[in-house]
Protein backbone atom coordinates (compact mmCIF):
# COMPACT_ATOMS: atom_id res chain seq x y z
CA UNK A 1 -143.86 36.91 165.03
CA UNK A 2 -142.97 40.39 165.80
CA UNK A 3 -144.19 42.26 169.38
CA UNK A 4 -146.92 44.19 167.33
CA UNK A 5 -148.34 41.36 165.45
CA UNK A 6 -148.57 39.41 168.84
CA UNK A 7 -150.42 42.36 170.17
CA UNK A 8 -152.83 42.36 167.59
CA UNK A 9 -153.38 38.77 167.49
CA UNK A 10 -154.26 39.03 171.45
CA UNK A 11 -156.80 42.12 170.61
CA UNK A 12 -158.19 40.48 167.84
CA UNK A 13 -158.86 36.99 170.45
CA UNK A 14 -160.38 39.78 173.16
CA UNK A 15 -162.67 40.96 170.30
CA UNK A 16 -164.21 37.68 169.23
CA UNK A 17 -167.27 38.46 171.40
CA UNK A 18 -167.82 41.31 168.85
CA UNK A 19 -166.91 39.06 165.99
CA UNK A 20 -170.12 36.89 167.51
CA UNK A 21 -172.40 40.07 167.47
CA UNK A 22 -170.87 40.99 163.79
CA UNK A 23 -171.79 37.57 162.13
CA UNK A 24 -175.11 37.30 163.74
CA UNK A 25 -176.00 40.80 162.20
CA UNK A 26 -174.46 39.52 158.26
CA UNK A 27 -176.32 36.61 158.93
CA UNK A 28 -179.79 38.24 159.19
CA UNK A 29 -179.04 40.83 156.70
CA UNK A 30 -178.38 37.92 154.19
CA UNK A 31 -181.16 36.30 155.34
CA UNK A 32 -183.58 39.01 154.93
CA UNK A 33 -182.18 39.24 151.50
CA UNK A 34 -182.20 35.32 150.50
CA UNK A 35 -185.68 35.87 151.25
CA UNK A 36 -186.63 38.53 148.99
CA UNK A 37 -187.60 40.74 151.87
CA UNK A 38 -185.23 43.21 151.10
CA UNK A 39 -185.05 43.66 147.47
CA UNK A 40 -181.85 43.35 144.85
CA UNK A 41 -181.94 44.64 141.51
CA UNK A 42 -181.39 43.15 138.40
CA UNK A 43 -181.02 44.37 135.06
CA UNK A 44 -181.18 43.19 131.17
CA UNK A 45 -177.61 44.09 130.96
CA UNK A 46 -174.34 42.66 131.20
CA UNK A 47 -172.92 43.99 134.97
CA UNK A 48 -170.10 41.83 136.33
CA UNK A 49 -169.41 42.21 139.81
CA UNK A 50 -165.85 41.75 141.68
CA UNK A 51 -165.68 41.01 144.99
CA UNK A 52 -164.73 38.90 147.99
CA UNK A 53 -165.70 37.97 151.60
CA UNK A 54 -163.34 39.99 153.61
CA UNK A 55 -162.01 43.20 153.69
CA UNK A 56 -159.42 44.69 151.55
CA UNK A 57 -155.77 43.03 149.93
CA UNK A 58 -157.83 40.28 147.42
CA UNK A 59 -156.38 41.73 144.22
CA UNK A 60 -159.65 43.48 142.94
CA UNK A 61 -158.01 46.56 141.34
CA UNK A 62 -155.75 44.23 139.69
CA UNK A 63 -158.43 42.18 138.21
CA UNK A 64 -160.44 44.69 137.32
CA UNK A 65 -157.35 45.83 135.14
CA UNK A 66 -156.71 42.37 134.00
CA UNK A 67 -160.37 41.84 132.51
CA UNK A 68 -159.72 46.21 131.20
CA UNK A 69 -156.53 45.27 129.95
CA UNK A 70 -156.39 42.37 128.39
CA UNK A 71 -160.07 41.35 127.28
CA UNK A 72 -162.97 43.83 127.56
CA UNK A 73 -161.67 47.17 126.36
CA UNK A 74 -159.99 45.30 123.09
CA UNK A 75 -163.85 44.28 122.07
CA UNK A 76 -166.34 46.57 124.39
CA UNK A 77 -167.25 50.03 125.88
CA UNK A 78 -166.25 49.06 129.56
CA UNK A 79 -167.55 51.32 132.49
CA UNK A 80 -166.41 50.70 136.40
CA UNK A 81 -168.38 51.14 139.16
CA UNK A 82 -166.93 51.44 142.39
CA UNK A 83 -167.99 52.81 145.41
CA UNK A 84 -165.30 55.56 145.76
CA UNK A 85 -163.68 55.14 148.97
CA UNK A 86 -162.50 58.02 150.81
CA UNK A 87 -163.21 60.49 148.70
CA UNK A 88 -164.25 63.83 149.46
CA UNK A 89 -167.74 63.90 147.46
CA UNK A 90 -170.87 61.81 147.72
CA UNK A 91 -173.57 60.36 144.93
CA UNK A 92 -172.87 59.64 141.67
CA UNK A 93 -169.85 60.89 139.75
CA UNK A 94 -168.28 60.77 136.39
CA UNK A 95 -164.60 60.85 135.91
CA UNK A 96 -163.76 63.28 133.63
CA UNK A 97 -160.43 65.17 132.41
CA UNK A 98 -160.21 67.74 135.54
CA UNK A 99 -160.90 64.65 137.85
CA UNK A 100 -158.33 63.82 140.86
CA UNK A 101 -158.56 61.16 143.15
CA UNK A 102 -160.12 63.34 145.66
CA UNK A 103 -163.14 63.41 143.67
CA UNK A 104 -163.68 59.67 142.97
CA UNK A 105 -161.15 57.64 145.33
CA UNK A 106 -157.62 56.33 144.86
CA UNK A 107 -158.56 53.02 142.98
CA UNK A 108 -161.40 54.52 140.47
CA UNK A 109 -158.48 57.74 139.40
CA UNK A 110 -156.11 54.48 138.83
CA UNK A 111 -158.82 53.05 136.64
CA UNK A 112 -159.33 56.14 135.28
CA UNK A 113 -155.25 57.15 134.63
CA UNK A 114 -154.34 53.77 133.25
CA UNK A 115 -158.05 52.91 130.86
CA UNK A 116 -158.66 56.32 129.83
CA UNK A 117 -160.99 54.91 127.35
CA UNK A 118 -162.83 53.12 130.06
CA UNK A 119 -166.05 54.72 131.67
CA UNK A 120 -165.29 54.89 135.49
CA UNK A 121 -167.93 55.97 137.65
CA UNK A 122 -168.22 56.09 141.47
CA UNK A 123 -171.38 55.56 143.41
CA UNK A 124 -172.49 54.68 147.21
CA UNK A 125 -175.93 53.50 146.23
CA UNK A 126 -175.09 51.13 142.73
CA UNK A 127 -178.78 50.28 142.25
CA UNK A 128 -178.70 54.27 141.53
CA UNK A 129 -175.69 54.72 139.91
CA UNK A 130 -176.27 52.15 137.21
CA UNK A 131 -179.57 53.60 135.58
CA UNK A 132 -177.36 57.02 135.78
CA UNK A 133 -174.31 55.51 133.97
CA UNK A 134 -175.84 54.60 132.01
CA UNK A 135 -178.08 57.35 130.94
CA UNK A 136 -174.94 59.67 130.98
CA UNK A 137 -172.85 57.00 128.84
CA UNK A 138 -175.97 55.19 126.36
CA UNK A 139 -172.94 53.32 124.46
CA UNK A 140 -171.80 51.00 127.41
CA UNK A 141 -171.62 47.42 126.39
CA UNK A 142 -170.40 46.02 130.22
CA UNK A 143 -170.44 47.16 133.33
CA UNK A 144 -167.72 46.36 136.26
CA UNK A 145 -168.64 46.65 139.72
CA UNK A 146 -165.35 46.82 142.12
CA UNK A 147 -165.96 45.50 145.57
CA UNK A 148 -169.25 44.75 145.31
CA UNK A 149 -169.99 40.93 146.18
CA UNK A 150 -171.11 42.07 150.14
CA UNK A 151 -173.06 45.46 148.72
CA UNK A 152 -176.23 43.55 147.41
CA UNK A 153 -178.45 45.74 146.49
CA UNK A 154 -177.37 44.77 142.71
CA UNK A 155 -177.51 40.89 141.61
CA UNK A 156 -174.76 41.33 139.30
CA UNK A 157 -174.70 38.39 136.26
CA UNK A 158 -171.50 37.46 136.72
CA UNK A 159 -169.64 37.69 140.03
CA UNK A 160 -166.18 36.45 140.74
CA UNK A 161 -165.06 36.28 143.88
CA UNK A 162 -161.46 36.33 144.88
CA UNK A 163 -159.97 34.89 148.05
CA UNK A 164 -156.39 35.11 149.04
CA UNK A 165 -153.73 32.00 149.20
CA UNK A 166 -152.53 33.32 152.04
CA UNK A 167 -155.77 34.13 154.28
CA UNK A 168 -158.18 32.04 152.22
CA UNK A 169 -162.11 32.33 153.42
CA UNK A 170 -162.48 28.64 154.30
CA UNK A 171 -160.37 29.61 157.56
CA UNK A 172 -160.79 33.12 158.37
CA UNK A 173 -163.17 34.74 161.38
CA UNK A 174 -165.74 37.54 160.94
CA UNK A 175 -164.54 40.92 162.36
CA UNK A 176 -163.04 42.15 164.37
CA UNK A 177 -161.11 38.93 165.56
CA UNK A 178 -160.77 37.99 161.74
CA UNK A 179 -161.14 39.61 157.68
CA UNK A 180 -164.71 38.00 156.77
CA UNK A 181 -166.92 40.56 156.36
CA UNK A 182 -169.59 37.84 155.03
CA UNK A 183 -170.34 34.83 155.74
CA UNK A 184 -168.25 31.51 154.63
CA UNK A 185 -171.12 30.23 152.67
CA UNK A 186 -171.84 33.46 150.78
CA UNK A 187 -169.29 31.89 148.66
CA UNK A 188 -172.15 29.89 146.83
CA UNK A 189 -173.39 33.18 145.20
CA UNK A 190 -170.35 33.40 142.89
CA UNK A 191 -170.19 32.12 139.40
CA UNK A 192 -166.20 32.21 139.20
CA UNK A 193 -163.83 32.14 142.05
CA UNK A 194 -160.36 32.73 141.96
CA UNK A 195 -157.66 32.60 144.77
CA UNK A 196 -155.17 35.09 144.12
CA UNK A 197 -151.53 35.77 145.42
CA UNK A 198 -150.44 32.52 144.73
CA UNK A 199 -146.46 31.24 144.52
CA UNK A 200 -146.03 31.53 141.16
CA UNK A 201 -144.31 27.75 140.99
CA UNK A 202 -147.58 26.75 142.45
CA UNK A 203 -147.62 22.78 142.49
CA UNK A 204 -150.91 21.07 140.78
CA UNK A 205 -151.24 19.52 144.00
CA UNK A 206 -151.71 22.50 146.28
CA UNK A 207 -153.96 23.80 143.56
CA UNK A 208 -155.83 20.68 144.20
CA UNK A 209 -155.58 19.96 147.71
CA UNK A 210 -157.31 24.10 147.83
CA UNK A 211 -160.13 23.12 145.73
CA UNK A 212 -161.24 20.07 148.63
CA UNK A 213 -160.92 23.13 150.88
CA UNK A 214 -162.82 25.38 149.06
CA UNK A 215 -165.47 22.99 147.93
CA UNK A 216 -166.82 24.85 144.79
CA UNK A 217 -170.53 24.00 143.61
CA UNK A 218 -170.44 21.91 140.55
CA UNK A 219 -171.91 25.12 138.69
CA UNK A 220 -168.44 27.03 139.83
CA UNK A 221 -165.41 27.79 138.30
CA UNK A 222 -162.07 27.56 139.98
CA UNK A 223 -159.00 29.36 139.45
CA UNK A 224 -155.61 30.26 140.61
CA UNK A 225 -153.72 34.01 140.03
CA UNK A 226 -150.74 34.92 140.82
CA UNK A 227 -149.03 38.60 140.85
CA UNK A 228 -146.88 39.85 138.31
CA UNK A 229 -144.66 43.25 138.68
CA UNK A 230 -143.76 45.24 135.95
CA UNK A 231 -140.75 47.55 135.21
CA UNK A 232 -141.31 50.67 137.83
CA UNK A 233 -141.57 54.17 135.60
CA UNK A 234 -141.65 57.84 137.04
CA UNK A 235 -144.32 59.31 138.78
CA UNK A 236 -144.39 62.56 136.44
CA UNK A 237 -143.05 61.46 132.57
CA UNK A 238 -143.46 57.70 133.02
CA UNK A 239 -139.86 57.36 131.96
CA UNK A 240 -138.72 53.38 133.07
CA UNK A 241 -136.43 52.44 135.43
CA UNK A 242 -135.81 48.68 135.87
CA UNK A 243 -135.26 47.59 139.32
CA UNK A 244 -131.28 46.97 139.93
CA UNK A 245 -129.37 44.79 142.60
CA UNK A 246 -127.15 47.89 142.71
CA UNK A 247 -130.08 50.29 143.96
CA UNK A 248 -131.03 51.12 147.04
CA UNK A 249 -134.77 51.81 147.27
CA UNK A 250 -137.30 53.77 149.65
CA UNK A 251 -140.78 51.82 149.68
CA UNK A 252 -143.50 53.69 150.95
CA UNK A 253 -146.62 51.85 150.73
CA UNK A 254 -150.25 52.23 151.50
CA UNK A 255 -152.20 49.06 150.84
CA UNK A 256 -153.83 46.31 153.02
CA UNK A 257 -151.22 43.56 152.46
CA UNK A 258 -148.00 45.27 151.55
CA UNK A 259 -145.74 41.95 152.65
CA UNK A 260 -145.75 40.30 148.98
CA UNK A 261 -144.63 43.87 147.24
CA UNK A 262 -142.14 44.08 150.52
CA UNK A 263 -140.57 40.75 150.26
CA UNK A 264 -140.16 41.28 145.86
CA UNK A 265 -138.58 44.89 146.21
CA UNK A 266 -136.31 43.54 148.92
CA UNK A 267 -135.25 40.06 146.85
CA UNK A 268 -134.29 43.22 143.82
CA UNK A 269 -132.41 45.84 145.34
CA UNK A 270 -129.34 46.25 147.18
CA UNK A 271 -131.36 47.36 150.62
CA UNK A 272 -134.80 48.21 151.00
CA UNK A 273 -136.40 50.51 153.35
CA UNK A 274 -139.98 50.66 154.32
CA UNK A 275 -142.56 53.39 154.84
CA UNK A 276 -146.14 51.92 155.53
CA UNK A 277 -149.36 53.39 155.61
CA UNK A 278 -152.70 52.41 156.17
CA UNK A 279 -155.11 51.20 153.13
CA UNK A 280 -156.46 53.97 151.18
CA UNK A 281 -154.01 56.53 153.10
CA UNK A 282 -154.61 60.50 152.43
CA UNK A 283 -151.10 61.76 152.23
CA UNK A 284 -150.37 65.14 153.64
CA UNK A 285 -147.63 67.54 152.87
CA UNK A 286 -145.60 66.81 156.08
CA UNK A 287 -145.74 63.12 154.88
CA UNK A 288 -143.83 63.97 152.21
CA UNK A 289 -141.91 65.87 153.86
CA UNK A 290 -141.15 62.54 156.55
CA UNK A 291 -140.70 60.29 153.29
CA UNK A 292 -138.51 63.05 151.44
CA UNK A 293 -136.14 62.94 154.87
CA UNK A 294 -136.11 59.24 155.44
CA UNK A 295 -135.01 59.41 151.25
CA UNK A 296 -131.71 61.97 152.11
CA UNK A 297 -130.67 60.18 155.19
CA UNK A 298 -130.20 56.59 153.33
CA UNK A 299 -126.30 56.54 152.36
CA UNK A 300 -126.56 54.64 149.04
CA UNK A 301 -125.66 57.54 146.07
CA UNK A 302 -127.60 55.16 143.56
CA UNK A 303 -131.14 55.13 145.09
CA UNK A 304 -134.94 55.66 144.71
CA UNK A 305 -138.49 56.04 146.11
CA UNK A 306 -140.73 53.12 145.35
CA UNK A 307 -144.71 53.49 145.49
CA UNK A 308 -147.74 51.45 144.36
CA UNK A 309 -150.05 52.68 141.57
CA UNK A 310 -152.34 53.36 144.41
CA UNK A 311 -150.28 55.43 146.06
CA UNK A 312 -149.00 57.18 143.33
CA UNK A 313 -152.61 58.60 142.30
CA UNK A 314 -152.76 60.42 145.79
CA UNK A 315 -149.15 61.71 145.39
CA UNK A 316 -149.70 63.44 142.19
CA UNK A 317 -151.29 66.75 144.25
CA UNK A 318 -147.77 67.40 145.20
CA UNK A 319 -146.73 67.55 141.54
CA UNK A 320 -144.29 70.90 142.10
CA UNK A 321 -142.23 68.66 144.78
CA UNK A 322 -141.95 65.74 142.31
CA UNK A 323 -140.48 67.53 139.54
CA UNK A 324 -136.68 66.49 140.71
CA UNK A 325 -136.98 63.32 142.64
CA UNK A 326 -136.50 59.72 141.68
CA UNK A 327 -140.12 59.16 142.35
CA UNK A 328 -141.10 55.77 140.60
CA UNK A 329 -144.24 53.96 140.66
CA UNK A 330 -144.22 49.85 140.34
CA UNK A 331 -147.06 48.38 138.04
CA UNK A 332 -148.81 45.23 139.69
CA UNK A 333 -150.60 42.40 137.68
CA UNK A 334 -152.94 39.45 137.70
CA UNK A 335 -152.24 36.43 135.71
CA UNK A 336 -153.12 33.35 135.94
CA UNK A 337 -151.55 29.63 136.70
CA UNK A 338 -152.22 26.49 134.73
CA UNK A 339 -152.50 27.97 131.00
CA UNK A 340 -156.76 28.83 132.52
CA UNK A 341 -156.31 31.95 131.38
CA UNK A 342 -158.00 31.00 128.69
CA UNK A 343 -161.18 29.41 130.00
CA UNK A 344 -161.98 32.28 132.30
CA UNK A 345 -161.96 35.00 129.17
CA UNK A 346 -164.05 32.88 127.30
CA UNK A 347 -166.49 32.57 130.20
CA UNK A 348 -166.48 36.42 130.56
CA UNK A 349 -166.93 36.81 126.67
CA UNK A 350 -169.76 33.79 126.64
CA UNK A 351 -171.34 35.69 129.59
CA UNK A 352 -171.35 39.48 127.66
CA UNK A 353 -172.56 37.91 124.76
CA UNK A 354 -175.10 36.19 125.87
CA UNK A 355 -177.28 39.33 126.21
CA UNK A 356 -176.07 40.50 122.10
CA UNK A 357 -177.81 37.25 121.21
């Protein structure tokens, strides 16, 4: 353990009189919902919800893109909801053709970039922003919420909560002196719950010694994901560039949990430096100028910049700058372990079409 993780491990121990104060307010804000004093919605309409217990680096964006990619926009009119995090407007909002990630957030433009077939709408208030969606779009089949498990003013139909292997909710703290943002047992209002981020080469065993940690209801389904990485393309004409031994790359990252995408790039390319930034970072133009001078004073003639898809979507203002640089974005996936892929689109399928019957 570095001398800055040790710090924050010591702050976060100082703050657990805060984390005490924290849980006791989820815990009568659940309660007051659990007992129908404050009111959810519900609606005759197929609205799955993706979420988790703790804040930020779960995988939601990437399995929102999973169920996008490779299930609901092959057979449905999709729309995603999400709240729209750090962006500059408020209510409801659209995405349209003139849209930038200003307007609706970094993860709802990615959404937007990569589905552009795909409804994606932003919304603090989703009780709202439903009706609205989908007055605005009348031929929506589904609706996705992203990160919306702790928001529950909406009692989605289907929610699937994800949970990190390496900071799974069965042993993590309420803030500030953990991630858990809810409760342990809120876990029992998810239909599906997958723990993402797992090795790859995942051993049955693990899986199964997990599942007598977890302790899923009998009316739950399990899962394991793990993260795939594609071939990195450029920022401006999307032209591929494989990741070589040879290359020497510049990562400059701006996610919650950047150590699995640090620890790939590094095990790919000849060296690897790193440029990190907080979650959901607002890059300036003296960023980029930092990131374009870190870039000229590595030695290696055969070298790139490396961002996430997140990243890249709050980049793109400085288009002009980008025009000549080996800018190149790296797609991340969701798949999943133990040939279940299967199983879990069918229950996603079973669960839309339940409401066409």
């Amino acid at each position: 353990m570095n001398s800055s993780s040790a710090w924050i491990r010591i702050l976060r121990i100082l703050l657990f009189p805060l984390a005490v104060v924290y849980g006791v307010v989820v815990k009568f804000r659940n309660y007051l919902y659990n007992r129908d004093i404050i009111k959810s919605s519900t609606f005759n309409f197929p609205v799955i919800c993706i979420g988790n217990l703790t804040v930020g680096g779960t995988g939601k964006s990437p399995m929102v893109e999973y169920l996008l990619r490779t299930l609901l926009n092959k057979k449905y009119k999709v729309a995603t909801l999400s709240r729209g995090y750090k962006r500059k407007t408020t209510g409801f909002a659209l995405a349209n053709d003139k849209t930038t990630a200003i307007d609706i957030g970094d993860e709802p433009m990615q959404f937007h970039t990569k589905f552009p077939e795909a409804y994606v709408a932003v919304g603090e208030e989703r009780a709202t922003a439903i009706p609205l969606l989908l007055f605005e779009k009348p031929d929506t089949d589904v609706i996705v919420l992203d990160d919306a498990m702790q928001h529950r003013q909406v009692n989605a139909g289907l929610t699937i909560m994800l949970t990190d292997y390496n900071n799974l909710f069965t042993k993590d703290y309420f803030l500030p002196t953990g991630d858990l943002r809810d409760t342990r047992k809120s876990y029992k209002r998810a239909d599906m719950i997958v723990v993402t981020k797992c090795p790859p080469d995942m051993a049955i065993e693990e899986s199964q010694q997990i599942t007598v940690d977890i302790r899923p209801l009998s009316s739950q389904h399990l899962f394991f994901s793990y993260i795939k990485y594609g071939t990195p393309y450029h920022i401006l004409n999307r032209s591929p560039r494989p990741l070589l031994q040879e290359t020497s790359v510049l990562l400059v990252c701006g996610i919650a949990k950047p150590v699995q995408l640090t620890e790939y790039v590094k095990s790919q390319s000849a060296g690897t430096e790193v440029m990190y930034y907080r979650d959901h970072y607002i890059f300036w133009i003296d960023d980029l100028k930092k990131i374009l001078g870190k870039f000229d004073n590595m030695e290696s003639q055969d070298k790139i910049i490396l961002v996430t898809e997140k990243d890249a979507v709050r980049l793109l203002k400085f288009h002009e700058h980008l025009v000549d640089l080996p800018v190149y974005v790296i797609p991340i996936e969701t798949d999943f372990l133990f040939d279940r892929a299967v199983q879990f689109n069918r229950l996603v399928e079973d669960f839309i079409n339940e409401f066409k019957n």
